[in-house]
PDB file of N, CA and C in Angstrom:
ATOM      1  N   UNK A   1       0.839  -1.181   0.000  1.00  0.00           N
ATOM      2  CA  UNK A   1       0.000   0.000   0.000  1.00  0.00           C
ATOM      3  C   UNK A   1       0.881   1.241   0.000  1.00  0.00           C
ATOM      4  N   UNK A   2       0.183   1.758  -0.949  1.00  0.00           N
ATOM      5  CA  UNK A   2       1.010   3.465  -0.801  1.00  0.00           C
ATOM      6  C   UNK A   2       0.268   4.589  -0.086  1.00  0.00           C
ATOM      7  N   UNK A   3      -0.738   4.758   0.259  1.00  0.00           N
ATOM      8  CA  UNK A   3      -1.543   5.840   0.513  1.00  0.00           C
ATOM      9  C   UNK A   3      -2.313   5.893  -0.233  1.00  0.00           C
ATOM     10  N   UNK A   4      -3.114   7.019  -0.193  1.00  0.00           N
ATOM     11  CA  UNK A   4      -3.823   7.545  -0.841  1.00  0.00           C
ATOM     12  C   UNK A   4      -3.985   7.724  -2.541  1.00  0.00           C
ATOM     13  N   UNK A   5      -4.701   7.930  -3.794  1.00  0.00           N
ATOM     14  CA  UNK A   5      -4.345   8.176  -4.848  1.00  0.00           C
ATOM     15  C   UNK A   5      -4.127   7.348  -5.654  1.00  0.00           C
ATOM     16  N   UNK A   6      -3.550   7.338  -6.575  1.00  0.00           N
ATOM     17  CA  UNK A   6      -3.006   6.548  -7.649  1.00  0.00           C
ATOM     18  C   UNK A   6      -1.744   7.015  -8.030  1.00  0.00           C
ATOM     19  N   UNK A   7      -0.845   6.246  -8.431  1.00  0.00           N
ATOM     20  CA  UNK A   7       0.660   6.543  -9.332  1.00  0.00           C
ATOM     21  C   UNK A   7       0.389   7.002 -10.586  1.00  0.00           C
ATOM     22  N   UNK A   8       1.267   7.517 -11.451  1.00  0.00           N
ATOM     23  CA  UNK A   8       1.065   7.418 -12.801  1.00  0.00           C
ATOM     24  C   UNK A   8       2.449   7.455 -12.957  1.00  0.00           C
ATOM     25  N   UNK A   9       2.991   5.969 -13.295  1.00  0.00           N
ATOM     26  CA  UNK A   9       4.322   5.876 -13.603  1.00  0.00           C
ATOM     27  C   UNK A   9       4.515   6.840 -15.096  1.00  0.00           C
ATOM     28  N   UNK A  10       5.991   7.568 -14.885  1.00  0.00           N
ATOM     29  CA  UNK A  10       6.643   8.120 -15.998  1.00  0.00           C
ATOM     30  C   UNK A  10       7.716   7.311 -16.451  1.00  0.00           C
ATOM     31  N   UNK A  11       8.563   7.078 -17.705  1.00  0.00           N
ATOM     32  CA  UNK A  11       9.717   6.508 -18.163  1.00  0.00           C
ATOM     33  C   UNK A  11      10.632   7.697 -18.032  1.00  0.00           C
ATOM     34  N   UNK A  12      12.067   6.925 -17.099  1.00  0.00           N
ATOM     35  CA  UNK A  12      12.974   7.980 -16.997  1.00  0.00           C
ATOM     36  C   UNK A  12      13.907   7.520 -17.633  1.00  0.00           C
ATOM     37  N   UNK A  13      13.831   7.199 -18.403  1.00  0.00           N
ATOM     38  CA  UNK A  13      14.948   6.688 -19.744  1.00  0.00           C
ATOM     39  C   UNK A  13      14.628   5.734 -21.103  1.00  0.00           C
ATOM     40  N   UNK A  14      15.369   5.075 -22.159  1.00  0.00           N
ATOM     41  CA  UNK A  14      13.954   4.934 -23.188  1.00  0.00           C
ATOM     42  C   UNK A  14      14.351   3.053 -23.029  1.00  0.00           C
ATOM     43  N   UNK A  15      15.311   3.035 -22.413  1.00  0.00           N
ATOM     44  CA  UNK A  15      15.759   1.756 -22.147  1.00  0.00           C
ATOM     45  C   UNK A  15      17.090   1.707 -20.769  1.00  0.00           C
ATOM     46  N   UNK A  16      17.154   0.419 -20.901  1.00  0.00           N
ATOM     47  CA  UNK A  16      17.914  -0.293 -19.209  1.00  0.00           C
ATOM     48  C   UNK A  16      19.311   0.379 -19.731  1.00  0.00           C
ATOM     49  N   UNK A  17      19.940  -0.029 -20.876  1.00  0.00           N
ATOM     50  CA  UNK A  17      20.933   0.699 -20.843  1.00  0.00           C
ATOM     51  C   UNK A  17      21.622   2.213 -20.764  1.00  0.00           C
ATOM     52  N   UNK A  18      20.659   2.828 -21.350  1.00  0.00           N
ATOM     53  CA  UNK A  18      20.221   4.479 -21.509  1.00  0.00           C
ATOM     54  C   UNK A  18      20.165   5.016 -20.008  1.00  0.00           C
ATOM     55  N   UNK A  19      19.467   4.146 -19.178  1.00  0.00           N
ATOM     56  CA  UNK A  19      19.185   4.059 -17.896  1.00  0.00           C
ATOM     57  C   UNK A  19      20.230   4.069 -16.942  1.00  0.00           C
ATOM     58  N   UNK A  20      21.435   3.381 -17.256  1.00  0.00           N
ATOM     59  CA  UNK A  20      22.844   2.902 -16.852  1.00  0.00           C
ATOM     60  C   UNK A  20      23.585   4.365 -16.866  1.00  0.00           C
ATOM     61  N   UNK A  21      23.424   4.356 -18.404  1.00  0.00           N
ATOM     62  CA  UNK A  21      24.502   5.554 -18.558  1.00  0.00           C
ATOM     63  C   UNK A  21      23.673   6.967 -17.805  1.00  0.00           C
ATOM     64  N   UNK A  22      22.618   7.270 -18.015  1.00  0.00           N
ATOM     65  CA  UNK A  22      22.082   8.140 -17.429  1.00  0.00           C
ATOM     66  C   UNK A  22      22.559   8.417 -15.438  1.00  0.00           C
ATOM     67  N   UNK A  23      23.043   7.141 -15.192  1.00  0.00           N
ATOM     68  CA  UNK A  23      22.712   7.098 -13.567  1.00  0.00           C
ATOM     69  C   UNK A  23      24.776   7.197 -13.925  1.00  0.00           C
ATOM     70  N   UNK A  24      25.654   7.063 -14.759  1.00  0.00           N
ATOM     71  CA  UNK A  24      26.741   7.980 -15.042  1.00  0.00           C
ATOM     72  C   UNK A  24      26.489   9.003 -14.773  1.00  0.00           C
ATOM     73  N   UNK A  25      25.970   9.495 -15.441  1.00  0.00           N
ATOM     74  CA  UNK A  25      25.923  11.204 -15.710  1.00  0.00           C
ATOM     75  C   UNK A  25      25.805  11.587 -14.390  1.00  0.00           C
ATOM     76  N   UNK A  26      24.874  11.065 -13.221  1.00  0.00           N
ATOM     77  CA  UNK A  26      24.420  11.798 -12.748  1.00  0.00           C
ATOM     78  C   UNK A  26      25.605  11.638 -11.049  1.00  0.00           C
ATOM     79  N   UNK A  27      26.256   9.927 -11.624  1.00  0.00           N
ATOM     80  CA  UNK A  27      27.072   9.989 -10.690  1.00  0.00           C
ATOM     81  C   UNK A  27      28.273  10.918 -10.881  1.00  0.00           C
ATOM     82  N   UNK A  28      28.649  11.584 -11.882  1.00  0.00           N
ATOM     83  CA  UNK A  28      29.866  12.859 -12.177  1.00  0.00           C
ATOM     84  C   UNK A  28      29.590  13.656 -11.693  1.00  0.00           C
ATOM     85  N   UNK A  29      28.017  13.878 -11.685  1.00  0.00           N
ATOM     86  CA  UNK A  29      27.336  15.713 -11.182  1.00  0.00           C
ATOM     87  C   UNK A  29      27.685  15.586  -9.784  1.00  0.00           C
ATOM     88  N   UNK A  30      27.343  14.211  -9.148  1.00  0.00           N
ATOM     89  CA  UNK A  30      27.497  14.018  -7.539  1.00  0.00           C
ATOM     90  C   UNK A  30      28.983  14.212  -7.141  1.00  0.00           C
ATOM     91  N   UNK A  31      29.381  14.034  -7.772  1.00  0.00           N
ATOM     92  CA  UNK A  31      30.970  13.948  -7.156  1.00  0.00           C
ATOM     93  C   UNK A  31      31.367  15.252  -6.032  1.00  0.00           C
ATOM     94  N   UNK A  32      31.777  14.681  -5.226  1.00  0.00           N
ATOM     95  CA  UNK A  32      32.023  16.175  -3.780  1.00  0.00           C
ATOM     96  C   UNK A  32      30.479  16.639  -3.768  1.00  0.00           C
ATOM     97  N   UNK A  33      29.484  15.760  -3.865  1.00  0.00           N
ATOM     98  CA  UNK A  33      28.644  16.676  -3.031  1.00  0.00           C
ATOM     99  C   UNK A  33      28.019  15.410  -2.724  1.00  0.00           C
ATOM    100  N   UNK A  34      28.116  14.169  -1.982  1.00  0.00           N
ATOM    101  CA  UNK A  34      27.531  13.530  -1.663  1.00  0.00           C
ATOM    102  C   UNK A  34      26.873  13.096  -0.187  1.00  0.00           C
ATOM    103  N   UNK A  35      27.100  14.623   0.492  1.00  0.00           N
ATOM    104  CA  UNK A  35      26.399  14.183   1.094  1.00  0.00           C
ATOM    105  C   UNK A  35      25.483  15.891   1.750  1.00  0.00           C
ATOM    106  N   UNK A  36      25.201  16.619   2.485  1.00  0.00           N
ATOM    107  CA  UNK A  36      24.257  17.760   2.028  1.00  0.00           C
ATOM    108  C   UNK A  36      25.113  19.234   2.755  1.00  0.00           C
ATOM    109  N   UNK A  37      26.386  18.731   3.304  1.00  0.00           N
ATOM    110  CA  UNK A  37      27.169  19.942   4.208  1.00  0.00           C
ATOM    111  C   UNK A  37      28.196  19.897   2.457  1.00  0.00           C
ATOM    112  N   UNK A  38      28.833  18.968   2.305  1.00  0.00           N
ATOM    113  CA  UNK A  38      29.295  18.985   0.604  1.00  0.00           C
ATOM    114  C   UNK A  38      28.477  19.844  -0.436  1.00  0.00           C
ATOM    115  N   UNK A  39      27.295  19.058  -0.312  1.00  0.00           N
ATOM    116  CA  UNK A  39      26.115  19.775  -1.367  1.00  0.00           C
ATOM    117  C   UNK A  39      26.501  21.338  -1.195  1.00  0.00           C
ATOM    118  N   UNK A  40      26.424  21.920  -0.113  1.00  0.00           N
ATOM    119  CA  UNK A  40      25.647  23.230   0.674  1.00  0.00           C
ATOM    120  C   UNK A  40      27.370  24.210   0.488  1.00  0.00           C
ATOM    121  N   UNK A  41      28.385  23.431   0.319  1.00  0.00           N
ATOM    122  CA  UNK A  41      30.121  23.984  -0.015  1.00  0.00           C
ATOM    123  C   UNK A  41      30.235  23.932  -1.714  1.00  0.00           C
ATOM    124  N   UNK A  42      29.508  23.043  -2.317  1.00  0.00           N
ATOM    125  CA  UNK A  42      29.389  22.749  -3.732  1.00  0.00           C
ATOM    126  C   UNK A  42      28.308  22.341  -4.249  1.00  0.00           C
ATOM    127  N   UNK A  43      27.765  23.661  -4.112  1.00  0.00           N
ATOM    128  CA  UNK A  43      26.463  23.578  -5.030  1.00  0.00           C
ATOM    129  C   UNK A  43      26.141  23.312  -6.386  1.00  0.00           C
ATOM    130  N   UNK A  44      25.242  22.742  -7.001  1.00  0.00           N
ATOM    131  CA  UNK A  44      25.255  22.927  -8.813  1.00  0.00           C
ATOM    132  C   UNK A  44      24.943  23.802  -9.089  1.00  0.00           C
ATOM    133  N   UNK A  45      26.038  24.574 -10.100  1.00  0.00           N
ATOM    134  CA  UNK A  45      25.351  25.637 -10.829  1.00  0.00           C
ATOM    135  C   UNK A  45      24.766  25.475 -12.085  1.00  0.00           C
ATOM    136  N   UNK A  46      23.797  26.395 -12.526  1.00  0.00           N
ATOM    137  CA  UNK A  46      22.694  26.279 -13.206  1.00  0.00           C
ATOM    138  C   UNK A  46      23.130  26.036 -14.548  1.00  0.00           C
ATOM    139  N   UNK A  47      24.764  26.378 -14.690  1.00  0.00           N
ATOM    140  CA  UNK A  47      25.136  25.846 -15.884  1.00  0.00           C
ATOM    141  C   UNK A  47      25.676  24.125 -16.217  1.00  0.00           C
ATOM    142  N   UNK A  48      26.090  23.779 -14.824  1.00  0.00           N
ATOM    143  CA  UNK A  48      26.033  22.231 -14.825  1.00  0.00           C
ATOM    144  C   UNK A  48      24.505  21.546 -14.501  1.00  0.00           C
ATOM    145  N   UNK A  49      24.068  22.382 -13.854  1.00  0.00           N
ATOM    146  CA  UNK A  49      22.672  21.443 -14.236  1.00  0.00           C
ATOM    147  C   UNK A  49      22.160  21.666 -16.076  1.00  0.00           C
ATOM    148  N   UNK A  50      21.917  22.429 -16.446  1.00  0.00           N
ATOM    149  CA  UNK A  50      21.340  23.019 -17.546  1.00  0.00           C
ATOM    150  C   UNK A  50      22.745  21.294 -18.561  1.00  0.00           C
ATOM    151  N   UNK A  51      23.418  21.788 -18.457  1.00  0.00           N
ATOM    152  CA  UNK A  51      24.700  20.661 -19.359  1.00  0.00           C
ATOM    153  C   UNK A  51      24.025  19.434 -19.001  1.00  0.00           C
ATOM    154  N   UNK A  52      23.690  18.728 -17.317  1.00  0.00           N
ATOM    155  CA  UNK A  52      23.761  17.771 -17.144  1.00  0.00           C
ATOM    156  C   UNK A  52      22.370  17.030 -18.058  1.00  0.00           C
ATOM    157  N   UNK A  53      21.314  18.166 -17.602  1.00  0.00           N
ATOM    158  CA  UNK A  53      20.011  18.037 -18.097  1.00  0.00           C
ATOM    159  C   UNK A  53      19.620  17.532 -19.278  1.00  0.00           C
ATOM    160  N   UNK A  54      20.909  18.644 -20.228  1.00  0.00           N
ATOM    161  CA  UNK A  54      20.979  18.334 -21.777  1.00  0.00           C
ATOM    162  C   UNK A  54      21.649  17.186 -22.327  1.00  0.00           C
ATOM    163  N   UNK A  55      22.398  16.247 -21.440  1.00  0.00           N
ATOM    164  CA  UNK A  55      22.976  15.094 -21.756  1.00  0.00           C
ATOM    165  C   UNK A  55      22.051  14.296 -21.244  1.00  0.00           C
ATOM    166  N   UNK A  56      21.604  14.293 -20.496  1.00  0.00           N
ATOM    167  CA  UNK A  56      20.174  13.524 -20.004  1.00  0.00           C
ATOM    168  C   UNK A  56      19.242  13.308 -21.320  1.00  0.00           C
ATOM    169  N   UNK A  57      19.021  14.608 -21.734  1.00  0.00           N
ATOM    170  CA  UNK A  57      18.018  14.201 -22.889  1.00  0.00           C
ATOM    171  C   UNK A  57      18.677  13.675 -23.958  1.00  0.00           C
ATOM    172  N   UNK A  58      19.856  13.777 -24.416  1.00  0.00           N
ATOM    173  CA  UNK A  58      20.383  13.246 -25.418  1.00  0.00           C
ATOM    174  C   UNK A  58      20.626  12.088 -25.306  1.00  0.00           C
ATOM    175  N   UNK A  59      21.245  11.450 -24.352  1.00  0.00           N
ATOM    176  CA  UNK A  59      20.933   9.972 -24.632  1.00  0.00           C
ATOM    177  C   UNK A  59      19.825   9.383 -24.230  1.00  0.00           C
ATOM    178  N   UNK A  60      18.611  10.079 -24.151  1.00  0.00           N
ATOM    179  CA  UNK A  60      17.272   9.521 -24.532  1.00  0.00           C
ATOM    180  C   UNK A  60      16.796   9.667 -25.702  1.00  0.00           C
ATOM    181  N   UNK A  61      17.609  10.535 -26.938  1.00  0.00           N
ATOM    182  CA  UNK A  61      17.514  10.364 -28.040  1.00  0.00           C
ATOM    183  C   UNK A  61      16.396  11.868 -28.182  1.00  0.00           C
ATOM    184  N   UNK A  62      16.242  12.625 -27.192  1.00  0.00           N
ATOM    185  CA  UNK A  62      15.127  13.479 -27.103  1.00  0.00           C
ATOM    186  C   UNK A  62      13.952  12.775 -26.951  1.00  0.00           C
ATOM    187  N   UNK A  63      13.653  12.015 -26.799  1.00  0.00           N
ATOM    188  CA  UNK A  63      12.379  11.141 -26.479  1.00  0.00           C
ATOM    189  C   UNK A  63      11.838  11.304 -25.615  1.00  0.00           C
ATOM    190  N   UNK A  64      12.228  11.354 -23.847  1.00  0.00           N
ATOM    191  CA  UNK A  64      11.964  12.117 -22.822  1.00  0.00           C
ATOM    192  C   UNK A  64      12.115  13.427 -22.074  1.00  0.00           C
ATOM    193  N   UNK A  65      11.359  14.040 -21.779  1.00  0.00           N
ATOM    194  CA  UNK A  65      12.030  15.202 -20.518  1.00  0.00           C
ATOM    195  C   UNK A  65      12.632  14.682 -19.428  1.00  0.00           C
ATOM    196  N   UNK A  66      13.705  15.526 -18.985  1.00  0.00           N
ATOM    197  CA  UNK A  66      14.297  14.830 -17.740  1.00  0.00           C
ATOM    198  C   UNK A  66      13.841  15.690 -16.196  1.00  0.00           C
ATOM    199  N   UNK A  67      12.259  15.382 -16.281  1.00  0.00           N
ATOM    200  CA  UNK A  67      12.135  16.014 -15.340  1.00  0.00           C
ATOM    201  C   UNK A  67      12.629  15.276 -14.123  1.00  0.00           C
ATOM    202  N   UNK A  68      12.612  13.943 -13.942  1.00  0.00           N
ATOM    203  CA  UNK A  68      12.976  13.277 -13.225  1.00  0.00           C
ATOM    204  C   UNK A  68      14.633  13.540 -12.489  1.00  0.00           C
ATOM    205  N   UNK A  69      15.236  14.023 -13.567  1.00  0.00           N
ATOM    206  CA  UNK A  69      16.583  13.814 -13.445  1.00  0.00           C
ATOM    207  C   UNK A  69      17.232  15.077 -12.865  1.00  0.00           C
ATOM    208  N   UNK A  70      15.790  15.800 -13.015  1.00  0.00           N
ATOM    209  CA  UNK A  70      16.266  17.189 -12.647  1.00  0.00           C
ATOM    210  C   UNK A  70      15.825  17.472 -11.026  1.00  0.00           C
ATOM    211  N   UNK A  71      14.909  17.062 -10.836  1.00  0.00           N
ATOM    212  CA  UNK A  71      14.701  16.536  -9.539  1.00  0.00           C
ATOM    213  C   UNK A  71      15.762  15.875  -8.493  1.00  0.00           C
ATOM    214  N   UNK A  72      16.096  14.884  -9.118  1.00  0.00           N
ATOM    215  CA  UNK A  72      17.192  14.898  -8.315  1.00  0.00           C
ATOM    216  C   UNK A  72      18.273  15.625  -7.732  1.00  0.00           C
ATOM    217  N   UNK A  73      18.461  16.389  -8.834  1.00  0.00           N
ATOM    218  CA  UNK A  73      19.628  17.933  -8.185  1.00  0.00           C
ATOM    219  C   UNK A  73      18.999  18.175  -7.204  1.00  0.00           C
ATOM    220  N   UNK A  74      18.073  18.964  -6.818  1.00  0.00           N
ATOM    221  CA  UNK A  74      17.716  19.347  -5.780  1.00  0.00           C
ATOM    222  C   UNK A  74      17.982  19.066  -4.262  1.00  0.00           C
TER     223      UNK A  74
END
């Protein structure tokens, strides 16, 4: 049980491998900030998110938004 509502699963990548490399990408962005006193000394700036975002969509071929992926920065 989840609560309340319903899900509406989204696809955050267009396949398992795409998926792989995507969770790359996102382990480079993490680097020195893994944990939230790191985060808060090395923040992302809007130009590495904006880069990371745009490699996100590219190896989805543009097929997805990465809202998902962008979420995670946060």
């Amino acid at each position: 049980m989840h609560g309340d509502g319903s899900w509406d699963p989204v696809p955050v990548a267009i396949s398992l491998r795409v998926f792989a490399k995507c969770l790359e990408e996102f382990a480079r962005i993490s680097k020195g900030r893994t944990f939230p006193v790191e985060l808060e000394n090395n923040p992302v700036t809007d130009e590495e998110r904006g880069v990371f975002l745009a490699r996100i969509a590219e190896l989805n071929n543009n097929q997805l938004e990465p809202d998902f992926w962008g979420v995670l920065l946060e």
